[in-house]
C-alpha atoms as a PDB file:
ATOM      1  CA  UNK A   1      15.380   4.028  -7.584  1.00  0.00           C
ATOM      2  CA  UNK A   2      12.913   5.667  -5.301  1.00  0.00           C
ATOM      3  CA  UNK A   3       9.427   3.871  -4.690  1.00  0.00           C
ATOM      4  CA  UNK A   4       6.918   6.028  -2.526  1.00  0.00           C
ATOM      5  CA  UNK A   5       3.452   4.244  -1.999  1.00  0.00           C
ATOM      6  CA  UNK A   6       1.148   7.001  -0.652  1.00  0.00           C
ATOM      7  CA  UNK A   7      -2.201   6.022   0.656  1.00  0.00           C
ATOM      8  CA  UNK A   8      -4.953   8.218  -0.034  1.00  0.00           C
ATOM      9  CA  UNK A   9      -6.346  10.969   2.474  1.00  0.00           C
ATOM     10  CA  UNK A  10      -9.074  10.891   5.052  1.00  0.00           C
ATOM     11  CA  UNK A  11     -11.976   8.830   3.158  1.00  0.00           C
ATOM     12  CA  UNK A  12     -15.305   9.278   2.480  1.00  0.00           C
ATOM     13  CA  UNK A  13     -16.274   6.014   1.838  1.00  0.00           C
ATOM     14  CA  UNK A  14     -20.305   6.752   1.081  1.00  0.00           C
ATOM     15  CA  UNK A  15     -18.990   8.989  -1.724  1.00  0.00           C
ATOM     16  CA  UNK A  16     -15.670   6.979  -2.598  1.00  0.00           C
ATOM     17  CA  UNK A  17     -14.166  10.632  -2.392  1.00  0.00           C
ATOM     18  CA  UNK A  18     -12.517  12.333   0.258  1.00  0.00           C
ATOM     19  CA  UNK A  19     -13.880  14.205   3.674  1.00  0.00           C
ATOM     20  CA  UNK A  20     -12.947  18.026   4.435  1.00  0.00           C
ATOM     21  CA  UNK A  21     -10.368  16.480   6.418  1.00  0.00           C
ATOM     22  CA  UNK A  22      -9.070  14.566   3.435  1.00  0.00           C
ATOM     23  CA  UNK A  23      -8.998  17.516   1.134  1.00  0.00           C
ATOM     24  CA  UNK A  24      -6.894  19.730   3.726  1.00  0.00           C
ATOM     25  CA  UNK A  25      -4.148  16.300   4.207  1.00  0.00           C
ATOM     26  CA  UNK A  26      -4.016  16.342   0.586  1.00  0.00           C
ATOM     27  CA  UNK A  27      -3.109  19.933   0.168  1.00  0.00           C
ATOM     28  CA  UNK A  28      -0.588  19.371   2.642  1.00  0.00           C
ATOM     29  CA  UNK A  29       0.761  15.794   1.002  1.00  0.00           C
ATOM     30  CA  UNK A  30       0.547  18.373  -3.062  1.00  0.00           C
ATOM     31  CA  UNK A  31       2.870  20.496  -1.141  1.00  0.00           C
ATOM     32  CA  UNK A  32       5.150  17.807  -0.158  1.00  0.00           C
ATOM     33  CA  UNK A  33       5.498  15.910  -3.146  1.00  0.00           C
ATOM     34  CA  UNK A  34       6.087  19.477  -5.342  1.00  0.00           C
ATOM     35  CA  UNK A  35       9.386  19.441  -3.470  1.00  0.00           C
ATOM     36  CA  UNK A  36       9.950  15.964  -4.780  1.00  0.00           C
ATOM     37  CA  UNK A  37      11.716  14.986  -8.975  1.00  0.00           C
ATOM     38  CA  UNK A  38       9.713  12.551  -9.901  1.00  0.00           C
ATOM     39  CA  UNK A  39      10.116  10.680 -12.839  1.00  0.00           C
ATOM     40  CA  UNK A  40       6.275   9.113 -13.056  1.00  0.00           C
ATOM     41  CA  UNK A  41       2.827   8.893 -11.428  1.00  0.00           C
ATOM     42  CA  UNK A  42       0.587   6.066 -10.952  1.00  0.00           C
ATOM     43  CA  UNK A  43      -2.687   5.611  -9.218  1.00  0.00           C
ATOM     44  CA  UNK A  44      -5.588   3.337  -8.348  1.00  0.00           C
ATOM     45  CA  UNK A  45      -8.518   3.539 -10.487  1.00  0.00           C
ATOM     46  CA  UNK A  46     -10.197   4.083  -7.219  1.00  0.00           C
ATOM     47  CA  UNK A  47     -12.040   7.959  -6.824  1.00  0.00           C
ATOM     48  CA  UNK A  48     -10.261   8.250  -3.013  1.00  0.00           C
ATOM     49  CA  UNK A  49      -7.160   7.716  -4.379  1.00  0.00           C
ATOM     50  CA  UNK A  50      -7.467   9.811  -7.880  1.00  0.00           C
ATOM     51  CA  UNK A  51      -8.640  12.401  -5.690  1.00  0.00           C
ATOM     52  CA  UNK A  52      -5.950  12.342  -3.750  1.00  0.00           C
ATOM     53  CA  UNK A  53      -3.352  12.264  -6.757  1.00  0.00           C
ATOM     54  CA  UNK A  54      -5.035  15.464  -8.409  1.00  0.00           C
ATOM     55  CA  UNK A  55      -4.370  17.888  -5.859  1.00  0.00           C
ATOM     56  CA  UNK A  56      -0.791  17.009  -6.320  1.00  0.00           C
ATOM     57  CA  UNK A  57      -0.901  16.640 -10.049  1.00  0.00           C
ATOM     58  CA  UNK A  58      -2.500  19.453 -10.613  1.00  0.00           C
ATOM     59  CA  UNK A  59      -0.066  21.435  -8.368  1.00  0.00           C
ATOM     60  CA  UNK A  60       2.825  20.059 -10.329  1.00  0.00           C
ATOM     61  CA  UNK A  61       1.347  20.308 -14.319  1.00  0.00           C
ATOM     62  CA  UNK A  62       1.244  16.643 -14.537  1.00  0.00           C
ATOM     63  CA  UNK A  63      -0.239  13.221 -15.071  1.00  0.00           C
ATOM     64  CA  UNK A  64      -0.504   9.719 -13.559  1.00  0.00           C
ATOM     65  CA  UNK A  65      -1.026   6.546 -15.582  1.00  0.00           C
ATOM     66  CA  UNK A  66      -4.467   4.696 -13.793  1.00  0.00           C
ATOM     67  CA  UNK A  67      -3.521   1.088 -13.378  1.00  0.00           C
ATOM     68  CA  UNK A  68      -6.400  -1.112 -11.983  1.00  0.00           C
ATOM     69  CA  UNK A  69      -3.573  -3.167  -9.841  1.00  0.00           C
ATOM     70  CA  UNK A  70      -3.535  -0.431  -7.346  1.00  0.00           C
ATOM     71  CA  UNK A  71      -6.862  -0.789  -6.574  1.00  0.00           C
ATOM     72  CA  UNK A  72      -7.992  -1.337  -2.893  1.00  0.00           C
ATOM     73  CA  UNK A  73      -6.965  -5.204  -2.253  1.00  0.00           C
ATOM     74  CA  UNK A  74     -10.984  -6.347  -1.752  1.00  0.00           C
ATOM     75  CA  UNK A  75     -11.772  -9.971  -2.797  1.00  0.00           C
ATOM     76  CA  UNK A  76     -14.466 -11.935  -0.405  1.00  0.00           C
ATOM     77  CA  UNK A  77     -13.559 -15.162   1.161  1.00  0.00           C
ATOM     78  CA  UNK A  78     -15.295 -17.684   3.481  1.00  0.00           C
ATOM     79  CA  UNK A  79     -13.798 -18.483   6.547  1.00  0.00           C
ATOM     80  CA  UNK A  80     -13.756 -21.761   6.672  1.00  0.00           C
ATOM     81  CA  UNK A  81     -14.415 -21.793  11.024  1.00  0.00           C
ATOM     82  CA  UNK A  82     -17.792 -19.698  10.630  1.00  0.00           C
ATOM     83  CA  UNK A  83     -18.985 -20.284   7.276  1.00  0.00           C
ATOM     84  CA  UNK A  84     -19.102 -15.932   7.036  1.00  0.00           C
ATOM     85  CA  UNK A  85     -18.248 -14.592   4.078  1.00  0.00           C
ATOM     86  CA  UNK A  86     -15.964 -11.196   4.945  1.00  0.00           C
ATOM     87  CA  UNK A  87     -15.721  -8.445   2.308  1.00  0.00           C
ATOM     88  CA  UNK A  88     -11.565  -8.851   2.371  1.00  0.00           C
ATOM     89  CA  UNK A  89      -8.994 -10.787   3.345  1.00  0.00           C
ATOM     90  CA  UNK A  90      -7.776  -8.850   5.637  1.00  0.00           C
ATOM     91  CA  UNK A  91      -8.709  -6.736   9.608  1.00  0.00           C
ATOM     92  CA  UNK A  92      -9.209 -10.508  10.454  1.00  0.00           C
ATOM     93  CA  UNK A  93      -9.260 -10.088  14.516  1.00  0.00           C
ATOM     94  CA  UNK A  94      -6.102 -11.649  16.446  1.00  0.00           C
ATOM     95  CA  UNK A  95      -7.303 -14.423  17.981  1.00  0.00           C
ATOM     96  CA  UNK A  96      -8.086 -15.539  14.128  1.00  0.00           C
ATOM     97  CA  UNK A  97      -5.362 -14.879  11.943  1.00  0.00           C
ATOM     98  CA  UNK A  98      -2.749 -15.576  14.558  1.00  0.00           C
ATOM     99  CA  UNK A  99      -3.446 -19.045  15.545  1.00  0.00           C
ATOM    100  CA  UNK A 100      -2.265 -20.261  11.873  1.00  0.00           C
ATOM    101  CA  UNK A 101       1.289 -20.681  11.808  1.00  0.00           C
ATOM    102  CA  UNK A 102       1.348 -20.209   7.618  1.00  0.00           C
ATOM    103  CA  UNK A 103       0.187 -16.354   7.889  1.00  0.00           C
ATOM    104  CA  UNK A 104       3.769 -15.967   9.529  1.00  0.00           C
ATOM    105  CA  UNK A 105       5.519 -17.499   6.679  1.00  0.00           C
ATOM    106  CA  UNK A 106       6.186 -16.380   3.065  1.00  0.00           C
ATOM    107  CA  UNK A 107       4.083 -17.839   0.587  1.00  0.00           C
ATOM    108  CA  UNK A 108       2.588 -20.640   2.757  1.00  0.00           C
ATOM    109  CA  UNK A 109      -0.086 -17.827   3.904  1.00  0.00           C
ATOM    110  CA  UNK A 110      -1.261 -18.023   0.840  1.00  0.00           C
ATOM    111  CA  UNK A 111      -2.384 -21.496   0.968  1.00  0.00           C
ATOM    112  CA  UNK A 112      -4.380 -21.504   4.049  1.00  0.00           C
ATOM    113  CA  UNK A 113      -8.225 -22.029   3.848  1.00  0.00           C
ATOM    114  CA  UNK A 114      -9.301 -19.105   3.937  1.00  0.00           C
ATOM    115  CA  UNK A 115      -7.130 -17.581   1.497  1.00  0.00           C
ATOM    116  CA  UNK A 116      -7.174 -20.196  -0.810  1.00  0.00           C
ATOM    117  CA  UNK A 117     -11.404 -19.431  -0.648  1.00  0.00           C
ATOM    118  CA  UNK A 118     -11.182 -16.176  -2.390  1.00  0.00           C
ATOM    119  CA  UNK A 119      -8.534 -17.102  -4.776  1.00  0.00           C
ATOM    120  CA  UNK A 120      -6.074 -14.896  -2.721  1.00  0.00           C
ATOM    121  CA  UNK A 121      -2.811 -15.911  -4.624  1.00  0.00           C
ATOM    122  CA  UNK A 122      -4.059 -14.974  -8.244  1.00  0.00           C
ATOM    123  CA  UNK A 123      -5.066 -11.777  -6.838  1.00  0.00           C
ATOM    124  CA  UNK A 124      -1.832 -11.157  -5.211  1.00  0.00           C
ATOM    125  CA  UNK A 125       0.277 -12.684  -8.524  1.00  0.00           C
ATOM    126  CA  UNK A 126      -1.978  -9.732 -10.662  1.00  0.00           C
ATOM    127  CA  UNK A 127      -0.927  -7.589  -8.174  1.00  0.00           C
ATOM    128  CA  UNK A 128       2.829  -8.381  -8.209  1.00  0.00           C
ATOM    129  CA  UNK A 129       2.920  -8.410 -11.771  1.00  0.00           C
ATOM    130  CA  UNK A 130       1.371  -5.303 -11.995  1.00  0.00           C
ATOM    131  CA  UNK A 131       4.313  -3.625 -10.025  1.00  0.00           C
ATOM    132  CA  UNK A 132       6.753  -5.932 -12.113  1.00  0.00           C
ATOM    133  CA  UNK A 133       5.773  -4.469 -15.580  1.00  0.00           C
ATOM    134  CA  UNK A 134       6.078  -0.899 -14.325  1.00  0.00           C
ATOM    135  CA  UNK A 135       9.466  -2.214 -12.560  1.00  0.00           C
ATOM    136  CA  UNK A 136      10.532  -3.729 -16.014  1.00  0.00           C
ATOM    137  CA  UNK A 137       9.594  -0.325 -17.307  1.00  0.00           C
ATOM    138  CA  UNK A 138      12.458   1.641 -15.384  1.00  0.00           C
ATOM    139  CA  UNK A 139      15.040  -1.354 -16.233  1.00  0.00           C
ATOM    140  CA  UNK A 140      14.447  -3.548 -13.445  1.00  0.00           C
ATOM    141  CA  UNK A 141      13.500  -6.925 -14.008  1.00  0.00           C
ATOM    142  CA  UNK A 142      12.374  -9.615 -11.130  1.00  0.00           C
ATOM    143  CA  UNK A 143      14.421 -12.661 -10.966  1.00  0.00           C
ATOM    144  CA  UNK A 144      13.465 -15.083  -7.969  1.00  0.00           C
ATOM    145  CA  UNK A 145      13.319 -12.702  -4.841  1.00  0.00           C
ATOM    146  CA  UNK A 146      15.251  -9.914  -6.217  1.00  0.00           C
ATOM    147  CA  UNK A 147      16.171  -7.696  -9.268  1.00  0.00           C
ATOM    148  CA  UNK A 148      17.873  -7.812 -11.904  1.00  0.00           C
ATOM    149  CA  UNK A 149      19.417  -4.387 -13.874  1.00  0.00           C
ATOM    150  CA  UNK A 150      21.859  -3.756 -16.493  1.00  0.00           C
ATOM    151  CA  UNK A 151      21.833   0.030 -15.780  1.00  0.00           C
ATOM    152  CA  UNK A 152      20.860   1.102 -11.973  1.00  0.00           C
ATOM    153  CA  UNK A 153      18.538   4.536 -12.248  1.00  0.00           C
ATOM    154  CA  UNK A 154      17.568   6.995  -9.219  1.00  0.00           C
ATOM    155  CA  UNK A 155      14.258   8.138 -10.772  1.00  0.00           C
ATOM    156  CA  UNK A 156      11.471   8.117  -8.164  1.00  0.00           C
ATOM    157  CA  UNK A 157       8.347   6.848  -8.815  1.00  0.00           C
ATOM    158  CA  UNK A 158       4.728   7.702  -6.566  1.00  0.00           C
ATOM    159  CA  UNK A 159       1.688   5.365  -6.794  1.00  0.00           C
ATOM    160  CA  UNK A 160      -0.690   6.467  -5.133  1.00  0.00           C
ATOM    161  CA  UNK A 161      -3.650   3.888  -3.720  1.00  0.00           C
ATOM    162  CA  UNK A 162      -4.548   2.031  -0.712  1.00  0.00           C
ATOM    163  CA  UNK A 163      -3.506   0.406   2.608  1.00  0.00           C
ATOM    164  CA  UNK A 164      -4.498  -2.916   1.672  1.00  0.00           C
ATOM    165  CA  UNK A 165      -2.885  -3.487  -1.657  1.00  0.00           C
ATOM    166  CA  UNK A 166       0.630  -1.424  -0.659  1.00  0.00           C
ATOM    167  CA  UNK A 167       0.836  -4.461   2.027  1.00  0.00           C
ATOM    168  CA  UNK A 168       0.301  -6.755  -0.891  1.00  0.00           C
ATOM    169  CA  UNK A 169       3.038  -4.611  -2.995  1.00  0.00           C
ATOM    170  CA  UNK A 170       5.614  -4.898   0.298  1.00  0.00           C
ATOM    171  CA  UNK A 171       4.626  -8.494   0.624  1.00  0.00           C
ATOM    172  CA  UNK A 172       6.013  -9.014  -2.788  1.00  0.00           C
ATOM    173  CA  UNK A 173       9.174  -6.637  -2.574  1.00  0.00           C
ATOM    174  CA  UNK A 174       9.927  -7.690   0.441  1.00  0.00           C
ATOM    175  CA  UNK A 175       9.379 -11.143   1.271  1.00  0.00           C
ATOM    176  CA  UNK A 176       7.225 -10.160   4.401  1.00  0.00           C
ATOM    177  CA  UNK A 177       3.748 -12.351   4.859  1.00  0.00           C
ATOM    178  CA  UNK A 178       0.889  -9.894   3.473  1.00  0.00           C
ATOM    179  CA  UNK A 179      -0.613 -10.861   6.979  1.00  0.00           C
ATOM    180  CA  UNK A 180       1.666  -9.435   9.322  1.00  0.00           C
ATOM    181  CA  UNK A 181       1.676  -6.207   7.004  1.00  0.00           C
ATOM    182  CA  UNK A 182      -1.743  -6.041   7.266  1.00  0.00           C
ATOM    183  CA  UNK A 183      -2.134  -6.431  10.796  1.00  0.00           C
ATOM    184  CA  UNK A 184       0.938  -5.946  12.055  1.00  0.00           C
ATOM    185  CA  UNK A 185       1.628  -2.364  10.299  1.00  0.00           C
ATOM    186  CA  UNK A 186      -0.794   0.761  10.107  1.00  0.00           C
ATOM    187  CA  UNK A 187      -0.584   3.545   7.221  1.00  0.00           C
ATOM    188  CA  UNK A 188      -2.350   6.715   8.237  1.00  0.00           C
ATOM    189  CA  UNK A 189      -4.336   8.649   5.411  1.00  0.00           C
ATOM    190  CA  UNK A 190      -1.845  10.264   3.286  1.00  0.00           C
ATOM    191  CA  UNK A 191       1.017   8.748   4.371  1.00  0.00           C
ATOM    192  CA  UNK A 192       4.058   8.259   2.341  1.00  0.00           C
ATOM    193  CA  UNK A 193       6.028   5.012   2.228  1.00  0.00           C
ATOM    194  CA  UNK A 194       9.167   5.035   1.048  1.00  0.00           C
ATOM    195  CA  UNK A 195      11.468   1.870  -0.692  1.00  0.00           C
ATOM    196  CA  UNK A 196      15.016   2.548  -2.313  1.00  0.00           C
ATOM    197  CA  UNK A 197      16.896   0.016  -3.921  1.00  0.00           C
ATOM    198  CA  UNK A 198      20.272  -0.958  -3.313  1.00  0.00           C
ATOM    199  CA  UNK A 199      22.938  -2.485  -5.555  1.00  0.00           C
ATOM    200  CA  UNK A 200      25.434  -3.353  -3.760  1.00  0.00           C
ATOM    201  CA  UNK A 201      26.719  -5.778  -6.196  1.00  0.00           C
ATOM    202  CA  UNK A 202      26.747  -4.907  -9.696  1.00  0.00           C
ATOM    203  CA  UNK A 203      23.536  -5.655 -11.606  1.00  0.00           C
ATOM    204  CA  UNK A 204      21.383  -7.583  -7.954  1.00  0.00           C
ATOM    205  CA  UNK A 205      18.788  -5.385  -6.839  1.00  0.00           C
ATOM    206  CA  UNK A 206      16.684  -5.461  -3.904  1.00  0.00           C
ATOM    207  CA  UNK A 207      14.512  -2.806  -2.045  1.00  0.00           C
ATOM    208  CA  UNK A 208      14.831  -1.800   1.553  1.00  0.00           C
ATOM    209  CA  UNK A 209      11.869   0.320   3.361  1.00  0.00           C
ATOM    210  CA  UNK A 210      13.571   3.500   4.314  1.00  0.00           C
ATOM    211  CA  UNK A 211      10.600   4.744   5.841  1.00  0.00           C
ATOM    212  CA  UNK A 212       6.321   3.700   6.672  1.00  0.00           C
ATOM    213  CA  UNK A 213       3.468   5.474   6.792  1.00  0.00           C
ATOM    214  CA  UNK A 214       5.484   8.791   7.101  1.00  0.00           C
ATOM    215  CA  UNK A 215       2.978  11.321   8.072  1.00  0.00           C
ATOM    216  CA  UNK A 216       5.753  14.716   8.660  1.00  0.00           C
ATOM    217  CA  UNK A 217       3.905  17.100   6.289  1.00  0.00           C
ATOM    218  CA  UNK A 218       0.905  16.680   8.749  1.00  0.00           C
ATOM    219  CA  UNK A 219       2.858  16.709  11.592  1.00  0.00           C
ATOM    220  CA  UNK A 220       5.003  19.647  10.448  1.00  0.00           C
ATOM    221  CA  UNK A 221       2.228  21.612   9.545  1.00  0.00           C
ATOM    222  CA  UNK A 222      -0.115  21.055  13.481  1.00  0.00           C
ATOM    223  CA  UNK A 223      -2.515  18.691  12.285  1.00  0.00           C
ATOM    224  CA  UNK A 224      -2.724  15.094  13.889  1.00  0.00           C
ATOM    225  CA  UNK A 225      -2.839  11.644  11.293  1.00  0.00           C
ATOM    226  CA  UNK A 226      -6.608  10.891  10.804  1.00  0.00           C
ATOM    227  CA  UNK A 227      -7.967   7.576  12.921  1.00  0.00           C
ATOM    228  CA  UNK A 228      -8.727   5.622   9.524  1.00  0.00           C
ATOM    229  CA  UNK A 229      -7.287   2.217   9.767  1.00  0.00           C
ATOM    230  CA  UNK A 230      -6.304   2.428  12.894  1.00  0.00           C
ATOM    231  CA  UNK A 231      -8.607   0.404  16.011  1.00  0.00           C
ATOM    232  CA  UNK A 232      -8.896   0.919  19.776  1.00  0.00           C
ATOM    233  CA  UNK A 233      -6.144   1.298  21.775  1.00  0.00           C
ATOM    234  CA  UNK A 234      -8.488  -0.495  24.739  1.00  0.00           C
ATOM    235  CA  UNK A 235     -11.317  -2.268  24.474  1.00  0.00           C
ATOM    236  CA  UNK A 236     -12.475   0.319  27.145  1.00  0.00           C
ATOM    237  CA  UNK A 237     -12.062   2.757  24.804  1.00  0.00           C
ATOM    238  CA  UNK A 238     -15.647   2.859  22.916  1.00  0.00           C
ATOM    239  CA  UNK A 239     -14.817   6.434  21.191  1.00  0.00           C
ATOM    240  CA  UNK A 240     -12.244   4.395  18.908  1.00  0.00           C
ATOM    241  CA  UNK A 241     -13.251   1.817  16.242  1.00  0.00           C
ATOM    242  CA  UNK A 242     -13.536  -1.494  17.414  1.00  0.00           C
END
């Protein structure tokens, strides 16, 4: 089984829809995926992200089931240092998030402070369940940190949705602390991550990331990735996001 997480094109935030920009990297992600058999579609109930899915649906005659899961991962918490309330968990600056030894650690970032402020591991159990159900759908059924099938499948499956939340989704698949995915990792707009599970022994399932944040049909095509999510390169560098 095939699992491609596609982030949605270059945002328009204001409008929750996507900039001129974003419409051309979505033509260019429709084309793509038409060369792709999938087996089902899934998106974020999100308008940056259904935008993003219709150019391609609509290119290829079909649907996508909206699952509120794949929404962008935004719950407020306090930081317990400052007393600020921030919008997300998450584009917490270095000198912050790194000094915590938990948010390099599998489950135990969960139980930090701050996390534990916004309710961060209910949100990221919905989340995880979410991908479960649709996982249980397609005959693959979690048991402790891997899967469990009685008949293997190479369908492929796209969900289409957010940055945020597909760190959350690899931070369950995976075993990797949502933290370092968040800050550690950077998904351009449009970009296609791909996971393909193995069964090496007959019936135990787990995923491995064959590729992140794949960007080739803008590449391929003479356009450069669009800045969103990325940050300076310098702090000199006042033209980038800071």
């Amino acid at each position: 089984m095939r699992l491609l997480f596609i982030r949605h094109a270059d945002p328009d935030y204001t409008k929750d829809s996507l900039t001129e920009t974003g419409w051309e990297e979505a033509r260019l992600l429709a084309q793509r995926l038409s060369r792709e058999e999938i087996s089902a579609f899934y998106c974020s109930p999100l308008g940056r992200a259904r935008d993003t899915a219709g150019v391609t649906l609509n290119a290829m005659g079909r649907q996508a089931q909206v699952k509120d899961f794949l929404q962008e991962f935004l719950y407020p918490v306090q930081d317990p240092l400052t007393g600020e309330i921030l919008d997300y968990p998450w584009d917490l600056l270095p000198a912050r998030w790194t000094e915590e030894a938990e948010n390099f650690q599998k489950d135990q970032w969960l139980q930090t402070p701050l996390m534990r402020s916004g309710k961060i591991e209910e949100k990221f159990s919905q989340v995880a369940q979410g991908l479960d159900a649709i996982l249980a759908e397609h005959g693959y059924i979690r048991e402790n940190n891997r899967y469990i099938t009685s008949q293997g499948n190479t369908e492929t499956l796209a969900f289409f949705c957010h940055f945020g939340v597909t760190a959350v989704l690899l931070s369950h698949l995976l075993g990797i602390p949502a933290p370092v995915l968040w800050h550690g990792f950077c998904a351009a707009p449009s970009s296609v991550t791909t996971l393909i599970s193995e069964e090496r022994e007959k019936g135990q399932v787990f995923f491995r990331c064959q590729s992140f944040g794949d960007v080739s049909h803008l590449l391929s095509a003479g356009r450069e990735p669009s800045f969103a999510a990325r940050f300076c390169e310098t702090f000199e560098n006042w033209e980038q996001r800071h």
